[in-house]
Protein backbone atom coordinates (compact mmCIF):
# COMPACT_ATOMS: atom_id res chain seq x y z
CA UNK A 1 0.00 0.00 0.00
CA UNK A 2 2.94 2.21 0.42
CA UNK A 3 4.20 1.80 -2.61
CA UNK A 4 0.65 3.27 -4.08
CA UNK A 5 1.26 6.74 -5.77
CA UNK A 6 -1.81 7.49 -4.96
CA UNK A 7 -1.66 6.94 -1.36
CA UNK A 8 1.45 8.80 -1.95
CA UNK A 9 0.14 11.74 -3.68
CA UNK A 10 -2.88 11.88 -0.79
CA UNK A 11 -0.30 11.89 2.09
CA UNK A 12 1.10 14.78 0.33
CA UNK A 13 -1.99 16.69 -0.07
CA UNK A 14 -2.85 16.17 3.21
CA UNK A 15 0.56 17.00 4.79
CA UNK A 16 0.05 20.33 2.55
CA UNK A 17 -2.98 21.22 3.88
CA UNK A 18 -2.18 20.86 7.40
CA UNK A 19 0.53 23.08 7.08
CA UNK A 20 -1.47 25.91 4.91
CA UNK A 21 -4.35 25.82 7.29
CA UNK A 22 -4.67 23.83 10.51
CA UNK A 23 -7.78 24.72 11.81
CA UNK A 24 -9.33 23.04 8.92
CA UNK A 25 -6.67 19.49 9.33
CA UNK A 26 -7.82 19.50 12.69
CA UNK A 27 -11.45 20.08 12.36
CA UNK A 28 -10.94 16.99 9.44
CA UNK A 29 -9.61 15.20 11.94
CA UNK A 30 -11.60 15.58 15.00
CA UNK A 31 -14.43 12.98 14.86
CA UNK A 32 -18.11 14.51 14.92
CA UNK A 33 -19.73 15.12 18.64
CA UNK A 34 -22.08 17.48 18.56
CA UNK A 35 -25.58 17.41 17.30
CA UNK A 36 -26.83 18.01 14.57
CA UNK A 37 -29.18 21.06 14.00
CA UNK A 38 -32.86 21.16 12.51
CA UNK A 39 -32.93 21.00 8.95
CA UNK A 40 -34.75 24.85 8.40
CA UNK A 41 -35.39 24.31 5.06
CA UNK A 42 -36.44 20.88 4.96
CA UNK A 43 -39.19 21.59 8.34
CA UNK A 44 -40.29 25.02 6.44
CA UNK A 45 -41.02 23.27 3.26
CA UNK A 46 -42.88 20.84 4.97
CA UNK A 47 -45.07 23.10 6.53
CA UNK A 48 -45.76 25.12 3.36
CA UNK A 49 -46.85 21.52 2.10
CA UNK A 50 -49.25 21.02 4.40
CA UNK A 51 -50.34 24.83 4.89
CA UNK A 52 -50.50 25.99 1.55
CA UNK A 53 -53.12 24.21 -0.53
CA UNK A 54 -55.61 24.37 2.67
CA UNK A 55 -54.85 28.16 2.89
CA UNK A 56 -55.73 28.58 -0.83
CA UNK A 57 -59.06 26.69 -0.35
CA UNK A 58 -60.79 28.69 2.58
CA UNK A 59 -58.91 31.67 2.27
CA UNK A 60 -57.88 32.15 -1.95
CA UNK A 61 -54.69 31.96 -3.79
CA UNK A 62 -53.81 35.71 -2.94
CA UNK A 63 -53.52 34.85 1.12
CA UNK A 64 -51.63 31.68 -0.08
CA UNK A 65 -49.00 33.77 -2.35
CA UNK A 66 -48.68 36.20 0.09
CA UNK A 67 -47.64 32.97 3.02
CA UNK A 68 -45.33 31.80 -0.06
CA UNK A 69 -43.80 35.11 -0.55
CA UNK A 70 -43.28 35.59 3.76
CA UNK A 71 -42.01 32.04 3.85
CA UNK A 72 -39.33 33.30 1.08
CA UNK A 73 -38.52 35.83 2.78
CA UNK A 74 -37.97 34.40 6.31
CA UNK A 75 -35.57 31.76 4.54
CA UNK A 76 -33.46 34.18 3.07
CA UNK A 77 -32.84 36.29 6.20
CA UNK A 78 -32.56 33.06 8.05
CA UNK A 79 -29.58 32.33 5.35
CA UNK A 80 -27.75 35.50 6.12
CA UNK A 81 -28.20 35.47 9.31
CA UNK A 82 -26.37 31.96 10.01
């Protein structure tokens, strides 16, 4: 396996790296503790699944764009805010 140029090549990039920025190496290194946060795109979409086609029935497709358009919005400043 040593004699692999690959392997070779890969030790190289790695040794590299951990000289050109070590926070990274040791971030790639350390193993993954913590948990995981809430998927805020994945729970909002959801929700405008469910919410959206019973909003346009009692209340009309202009309430329902306007819930799409807020639900936009909210993402984006949720994007730039993290």
């Amino acid at each position: 396996m040593a004699d692999d140029p690959f392997a070779a090549a890969l030790h190289d990039i790695e040794h590299r790296l951990s000289e050109q920025d070590p926070d990274f190496a040791a971030r790639m290194r350390a193993p993954d503790t913590g948990a995981r946060p809430i998927p805020k795109t994945l729970v909002l979409c959801a929700l405008l699944y469910i919410i959206l086609p019973i909003e346009a029935l009692l209340l009309g497709w202009t309430a329902a764009l306007i819930t799409l358009a807020a639900a936009t919005a909210i993402m984006v400043l949720l994007r730039h805010l993290h």
